[in-house]
Protein backbone atom coordinates (compact mmCIF):
# COMPACT_ATOMS: atom_id res chain seq x y z
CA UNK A 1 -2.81 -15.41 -24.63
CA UNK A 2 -4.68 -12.17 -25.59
CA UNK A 3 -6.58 -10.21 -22.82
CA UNK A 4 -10.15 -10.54 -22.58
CA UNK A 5 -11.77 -7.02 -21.87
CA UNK A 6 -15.18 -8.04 -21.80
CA UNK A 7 -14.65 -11.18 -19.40
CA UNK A 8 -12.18 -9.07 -17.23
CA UNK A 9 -14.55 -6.04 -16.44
CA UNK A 10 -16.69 -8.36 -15.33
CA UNK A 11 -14.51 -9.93 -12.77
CA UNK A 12 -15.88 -9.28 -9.50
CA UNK A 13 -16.38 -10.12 -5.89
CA UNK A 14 -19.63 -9.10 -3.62
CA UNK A 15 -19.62 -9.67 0.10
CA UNK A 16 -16.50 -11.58 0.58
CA UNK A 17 -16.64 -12.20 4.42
CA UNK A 18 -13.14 -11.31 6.28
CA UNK A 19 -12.40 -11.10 9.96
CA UNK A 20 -8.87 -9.21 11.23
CA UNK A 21 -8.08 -9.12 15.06
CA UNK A 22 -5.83 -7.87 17.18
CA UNK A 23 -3.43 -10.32 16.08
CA UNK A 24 -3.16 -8.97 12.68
CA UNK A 25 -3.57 -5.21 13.63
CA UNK A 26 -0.15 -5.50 15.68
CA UNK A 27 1.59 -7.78 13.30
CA UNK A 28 1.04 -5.07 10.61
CA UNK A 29 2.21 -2.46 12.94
CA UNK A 30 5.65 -4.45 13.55
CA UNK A 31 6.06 -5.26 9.94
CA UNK A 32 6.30 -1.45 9.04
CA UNK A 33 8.57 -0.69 12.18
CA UNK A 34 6.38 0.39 15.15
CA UNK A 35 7.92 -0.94 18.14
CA UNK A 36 11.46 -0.90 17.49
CA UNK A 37 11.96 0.78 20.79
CA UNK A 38 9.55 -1.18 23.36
CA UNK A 39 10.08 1.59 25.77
CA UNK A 40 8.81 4.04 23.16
CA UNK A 41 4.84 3.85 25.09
CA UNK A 42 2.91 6.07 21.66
CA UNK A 43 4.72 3.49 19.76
CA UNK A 44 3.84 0.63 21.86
CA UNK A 45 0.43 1.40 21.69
CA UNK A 46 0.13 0.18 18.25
CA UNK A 47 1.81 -3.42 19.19
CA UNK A 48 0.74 -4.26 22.69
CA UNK A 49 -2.87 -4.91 23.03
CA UNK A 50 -2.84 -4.23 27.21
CA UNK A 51 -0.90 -1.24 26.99
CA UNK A 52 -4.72 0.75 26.67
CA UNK A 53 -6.49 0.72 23.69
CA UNK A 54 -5.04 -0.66 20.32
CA UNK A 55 -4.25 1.57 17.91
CA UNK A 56 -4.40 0.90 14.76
CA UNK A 57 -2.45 1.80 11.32
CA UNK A 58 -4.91 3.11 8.77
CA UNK A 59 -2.84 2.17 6.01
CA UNK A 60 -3.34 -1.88 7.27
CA UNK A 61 -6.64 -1.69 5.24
CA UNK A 62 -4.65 -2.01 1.79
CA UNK A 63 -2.98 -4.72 3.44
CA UNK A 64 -5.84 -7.12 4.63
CA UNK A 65 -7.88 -8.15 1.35
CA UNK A 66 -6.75 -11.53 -0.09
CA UNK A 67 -5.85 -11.57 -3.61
CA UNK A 68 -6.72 -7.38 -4.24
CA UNK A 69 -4.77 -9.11 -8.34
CA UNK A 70 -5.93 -12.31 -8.53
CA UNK A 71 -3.31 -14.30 -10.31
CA UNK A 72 -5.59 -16.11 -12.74
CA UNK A 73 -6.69 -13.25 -14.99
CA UNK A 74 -5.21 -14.00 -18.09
CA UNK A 75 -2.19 -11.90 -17.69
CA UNK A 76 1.47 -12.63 -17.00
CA UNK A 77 1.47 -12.43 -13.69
CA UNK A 78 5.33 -12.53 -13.27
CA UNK A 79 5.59 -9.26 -15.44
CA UNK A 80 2.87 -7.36 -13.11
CA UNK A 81 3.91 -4.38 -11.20
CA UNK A 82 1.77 -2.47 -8.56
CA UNK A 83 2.21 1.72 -9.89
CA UNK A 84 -0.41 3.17 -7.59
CA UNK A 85 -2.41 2.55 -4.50
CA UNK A 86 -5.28 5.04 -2.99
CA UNK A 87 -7.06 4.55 0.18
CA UNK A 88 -10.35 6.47 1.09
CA UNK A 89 -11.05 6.05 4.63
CA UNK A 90 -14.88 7.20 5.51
CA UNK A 91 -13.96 6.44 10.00
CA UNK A 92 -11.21 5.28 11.86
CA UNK A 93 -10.21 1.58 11.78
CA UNK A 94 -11.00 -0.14 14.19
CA UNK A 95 -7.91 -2.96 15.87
CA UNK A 96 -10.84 -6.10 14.91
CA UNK A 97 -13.74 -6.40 12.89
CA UNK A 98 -15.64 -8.55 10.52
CA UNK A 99 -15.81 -6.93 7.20
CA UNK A 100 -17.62 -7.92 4.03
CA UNK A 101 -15.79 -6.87 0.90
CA UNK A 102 -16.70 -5.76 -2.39
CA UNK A 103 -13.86 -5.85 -5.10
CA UNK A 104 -13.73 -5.69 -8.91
CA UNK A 105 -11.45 -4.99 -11.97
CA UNK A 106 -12.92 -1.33 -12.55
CA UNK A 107 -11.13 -0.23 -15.88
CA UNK A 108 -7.97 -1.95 -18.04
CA UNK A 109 -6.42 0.58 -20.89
CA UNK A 110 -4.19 -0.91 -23.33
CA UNK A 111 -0.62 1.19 -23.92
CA UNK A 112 0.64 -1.00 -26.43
CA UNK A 113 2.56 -3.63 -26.82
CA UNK A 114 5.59 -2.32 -25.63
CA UNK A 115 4.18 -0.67 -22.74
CA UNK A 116 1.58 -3.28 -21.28
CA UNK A 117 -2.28 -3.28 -19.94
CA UNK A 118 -3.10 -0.81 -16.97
CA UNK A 119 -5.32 -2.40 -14.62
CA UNK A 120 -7.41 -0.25 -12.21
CA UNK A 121 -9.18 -2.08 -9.20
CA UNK A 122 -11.31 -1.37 -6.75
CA UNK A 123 -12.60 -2.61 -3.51
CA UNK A 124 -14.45 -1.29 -0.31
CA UNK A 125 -14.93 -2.93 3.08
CA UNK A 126 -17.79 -2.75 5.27
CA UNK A 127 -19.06 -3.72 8.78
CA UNK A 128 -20.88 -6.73 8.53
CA UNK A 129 -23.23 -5.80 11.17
CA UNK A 130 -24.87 -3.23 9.56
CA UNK A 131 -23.15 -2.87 5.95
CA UNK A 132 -21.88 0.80 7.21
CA UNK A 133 -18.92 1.57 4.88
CA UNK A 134 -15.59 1.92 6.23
CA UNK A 135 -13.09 2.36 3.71
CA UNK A 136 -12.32 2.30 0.38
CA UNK A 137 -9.09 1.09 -2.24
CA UNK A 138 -7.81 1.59 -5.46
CA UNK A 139 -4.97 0.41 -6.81
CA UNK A 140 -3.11 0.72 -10.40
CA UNK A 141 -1.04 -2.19 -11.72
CA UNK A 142 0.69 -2.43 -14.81
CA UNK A 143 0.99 -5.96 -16.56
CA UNK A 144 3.83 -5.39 -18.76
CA UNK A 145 3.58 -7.89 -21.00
CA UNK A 146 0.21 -7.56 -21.82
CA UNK A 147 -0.22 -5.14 -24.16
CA UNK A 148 -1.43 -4.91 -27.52
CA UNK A 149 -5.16 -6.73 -26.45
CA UNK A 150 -7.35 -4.17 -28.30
CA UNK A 151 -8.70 -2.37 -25.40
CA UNK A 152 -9.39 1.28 -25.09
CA UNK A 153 -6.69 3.78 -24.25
CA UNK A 154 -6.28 5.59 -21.05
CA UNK A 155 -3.91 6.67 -18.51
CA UNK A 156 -5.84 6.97 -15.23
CA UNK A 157 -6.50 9.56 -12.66
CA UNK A 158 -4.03 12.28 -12.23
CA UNK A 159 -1.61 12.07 -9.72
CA UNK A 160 -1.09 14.71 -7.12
CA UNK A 161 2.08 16.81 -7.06
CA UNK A 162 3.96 17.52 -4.33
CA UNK A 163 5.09 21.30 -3.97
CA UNK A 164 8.48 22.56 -5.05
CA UNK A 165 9.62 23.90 -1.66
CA UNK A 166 12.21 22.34 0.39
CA UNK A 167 10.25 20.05 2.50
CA UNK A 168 8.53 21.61 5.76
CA UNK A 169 9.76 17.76 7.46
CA UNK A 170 11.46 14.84 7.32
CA UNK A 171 11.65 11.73 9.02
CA UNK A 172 14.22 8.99 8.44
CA UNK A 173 13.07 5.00 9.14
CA UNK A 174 15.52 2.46 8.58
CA UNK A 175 14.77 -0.80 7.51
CA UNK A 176 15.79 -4.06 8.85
CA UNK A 177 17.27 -6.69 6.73
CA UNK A 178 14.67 -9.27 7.39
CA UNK A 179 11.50 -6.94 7.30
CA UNK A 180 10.48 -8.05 3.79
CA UNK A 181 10.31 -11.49 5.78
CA UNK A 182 8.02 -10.40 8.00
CA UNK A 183 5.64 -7.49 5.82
CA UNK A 184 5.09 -11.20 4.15
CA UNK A 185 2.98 -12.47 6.86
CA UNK A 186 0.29 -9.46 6.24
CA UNK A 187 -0.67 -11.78 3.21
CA UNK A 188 1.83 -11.01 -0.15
CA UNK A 189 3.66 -14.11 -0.63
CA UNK A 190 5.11 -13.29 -3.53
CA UNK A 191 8.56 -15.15 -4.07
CA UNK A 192 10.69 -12.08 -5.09
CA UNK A 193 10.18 -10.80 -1.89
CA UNK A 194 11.96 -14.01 0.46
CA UNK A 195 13.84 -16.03 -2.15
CA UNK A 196 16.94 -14.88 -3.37
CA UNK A 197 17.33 -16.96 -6.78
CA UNK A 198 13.77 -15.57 -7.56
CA UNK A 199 14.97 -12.20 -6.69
CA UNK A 200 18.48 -12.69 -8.83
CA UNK A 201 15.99 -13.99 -11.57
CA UNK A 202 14.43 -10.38 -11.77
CA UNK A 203 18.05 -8.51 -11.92
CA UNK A 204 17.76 -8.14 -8.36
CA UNK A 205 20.84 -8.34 -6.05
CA UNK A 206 18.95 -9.51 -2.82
CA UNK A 207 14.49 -10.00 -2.13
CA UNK A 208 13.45 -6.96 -2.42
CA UNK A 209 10.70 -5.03 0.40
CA UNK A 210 7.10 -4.68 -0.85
CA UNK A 211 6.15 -1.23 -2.17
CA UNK A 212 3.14 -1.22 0.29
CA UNK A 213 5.69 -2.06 3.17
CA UNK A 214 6.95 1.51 1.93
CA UNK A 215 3.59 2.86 1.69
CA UNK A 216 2.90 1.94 5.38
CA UNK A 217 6.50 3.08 6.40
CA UNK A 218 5.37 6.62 5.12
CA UNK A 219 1.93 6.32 7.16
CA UNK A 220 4.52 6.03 10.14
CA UNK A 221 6.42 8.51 9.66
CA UNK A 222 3.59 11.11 9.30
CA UNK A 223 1.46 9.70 12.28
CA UNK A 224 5.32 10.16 13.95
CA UNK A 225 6.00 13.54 12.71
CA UNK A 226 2.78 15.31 12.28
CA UNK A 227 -0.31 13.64 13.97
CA UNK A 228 1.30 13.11 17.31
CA UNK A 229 0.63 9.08 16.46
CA UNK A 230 -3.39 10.13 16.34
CA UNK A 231 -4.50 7.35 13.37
CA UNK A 232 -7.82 8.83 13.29
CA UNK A 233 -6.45 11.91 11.83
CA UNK A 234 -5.74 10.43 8.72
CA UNK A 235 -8.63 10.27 6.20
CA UNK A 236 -6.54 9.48 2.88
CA UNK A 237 -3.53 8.30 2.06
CA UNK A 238 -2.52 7.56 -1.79
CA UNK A 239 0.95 6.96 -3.66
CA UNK A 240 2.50 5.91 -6.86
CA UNK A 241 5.32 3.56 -6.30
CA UNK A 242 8.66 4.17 -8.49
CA UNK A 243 11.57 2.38 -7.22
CA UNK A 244 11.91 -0.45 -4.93
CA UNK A 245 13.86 -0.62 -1.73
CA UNK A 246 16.53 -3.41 -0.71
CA UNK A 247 15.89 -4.36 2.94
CA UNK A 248 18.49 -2.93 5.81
CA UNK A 249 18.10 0.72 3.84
CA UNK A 250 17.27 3.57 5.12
CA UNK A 251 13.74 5.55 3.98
CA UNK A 252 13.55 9.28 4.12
CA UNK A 253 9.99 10.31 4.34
CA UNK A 254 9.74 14.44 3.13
CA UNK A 255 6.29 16.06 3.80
CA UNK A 256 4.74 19.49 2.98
CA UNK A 257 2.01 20.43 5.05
CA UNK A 258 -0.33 22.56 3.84
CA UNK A 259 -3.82 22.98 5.80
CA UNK A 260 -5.07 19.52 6.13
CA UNK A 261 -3.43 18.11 3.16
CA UNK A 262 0.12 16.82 3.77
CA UNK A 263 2.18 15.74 0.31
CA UNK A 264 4.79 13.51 0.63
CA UNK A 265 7.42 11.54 -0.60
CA UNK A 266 10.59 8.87 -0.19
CA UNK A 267 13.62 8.28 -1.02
CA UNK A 268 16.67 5.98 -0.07
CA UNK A 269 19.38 7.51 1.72
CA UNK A 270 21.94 5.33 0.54
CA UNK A 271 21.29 5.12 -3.40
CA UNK A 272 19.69 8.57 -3.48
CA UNK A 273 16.75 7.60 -5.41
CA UNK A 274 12.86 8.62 -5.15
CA UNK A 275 10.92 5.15 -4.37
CA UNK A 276 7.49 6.62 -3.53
CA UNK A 277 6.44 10.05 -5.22
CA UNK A 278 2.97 11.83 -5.60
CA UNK A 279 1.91 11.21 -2.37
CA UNK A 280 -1.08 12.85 -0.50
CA UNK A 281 -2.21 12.12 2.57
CA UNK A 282 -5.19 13.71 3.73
CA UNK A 283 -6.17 14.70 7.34
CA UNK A 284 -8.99 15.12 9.53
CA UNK A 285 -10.40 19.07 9.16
């Protein structure tokens, strides 16, 4: 079944109520490795709620909207990759709040037939107390086998570019075997990521981890390496997701610092391979 453009650009959600806790703050933090050494006490403070105040992972507020691709849109939503995700964060997040969200399809360009349909969404969250913004997403999925609708062309906002220095650091986080298991619980059930005749299915040898468990891993390793574990340093964080990683790998993180903007990007120590590029994360001035 063809697209509809008209009926998809209209596709929106105003003042979806959500609560998080603490609950939810710390399982997010364990899901992208904080805590793997619970005598580690900056670590700790991000997944033990009496150890002072909670921290919080700013990257857990691309994690917490339900349904950011709703699977009813008319698309195929077993061909449907996630290429991009941007987050715009206008304070720090807090460890619980109730939120009312705003999302929407913003844009879909059609690339063909034998490319697919790029979908660009949008959402923002805000306090429900006194509708004060907090942060805001966007995030680029392609639906491959959707193109050829009669849509407008486009390709989307630029990405960044990382410099062409050796990186200034890097930080290595290895990956358990079951953490695709447990990134799960944020809210992405999808199958290829637990069951491994789904994952076979896709040419896959095992489930593979969720690009934004790889998103968040980077988070971690910068808060690690170059905010002293300070989350409220981090005002931006955006990526474009290339490869994806088998659980139990290991995930080099390089950064480039440069003023208050730090570009990054990963890659798998074991297969060599680049599975998050064009990232730009930026910081507090």
């Amino acid at each position: 079944m063809s697209l509809d453009y008209e009926k998809l650009l209209a596709t929106s959600v105003s003042g979806l109520e959500l609560r998080y806790g603490d609950t939810e703050t710390m399982l997010y933090a364990q899901s992208i490795g904080f805590g793997r050494d619970p005598l580690d006490r900056k670590e700790l403070a991000y997944v033990y709620e009496q150890s002072g105040p909670l921290l919080t992972v700013p990257t857990m507020a691309s994690a917490i909207i339900p349904e950011m691709f709703p699977p009813d849109l008319g698309w195929d939503y077993s061909q449907v990759l996630h290429v991009e995700q941007r987050l715009q964060l206008y304070r720090p997040l807090p460890a619980a709040a109730d939120l009312r969200i705003d999302k929407r399809v913003a844009e879909v360009f059609d690339r063909g037939p034998k490319h697919g349909a790029l979908f660009f969404f949008e959402a923002e969250g805000r306090f429900a107390k006194d509708d004060t913004v907090l942060f805001s997403l966007g995030s680029t999925v392609l639906a491959r086998g959707d193109g050829g609708f009669g849509g407008p062309t486009g390709s989307g906002p630029k990405p960044h570019r990382v410099p062409r220095r050796d990186p200034d650091l890097s930080c290595d986080s290895i990956t358990r075997r079951d953490q695709a298991l447990l990134f799960r619980l944020n809210g992405d059930r999808n199958p290829l990521h637990a069951d491994p005749a789904k994952a076979e299915k896709a040419g896959f040898s095992v489930p593979i981890l969720h690009g934004m468990c790889t998103y968040g891993i980077a988070c971690r390793a910068i808060l690690r390496t170059i905010c002293d574990y300070d989350y409220t340093l981090i005002e931006s964080f955006d990526a474009r997701f290339s490869a994806p990683v088998l659980p139990g790998e290991t995930i080099t993180t390089d950064m480039w610092q440069d003023g208050n903007v730090v570009s990054f990007q990963c890659s798998v120590k074991e297969r060599n391979c680049i599975v998050l590029k064009n990232g730009k994360c930026t910081l507090v001035s």
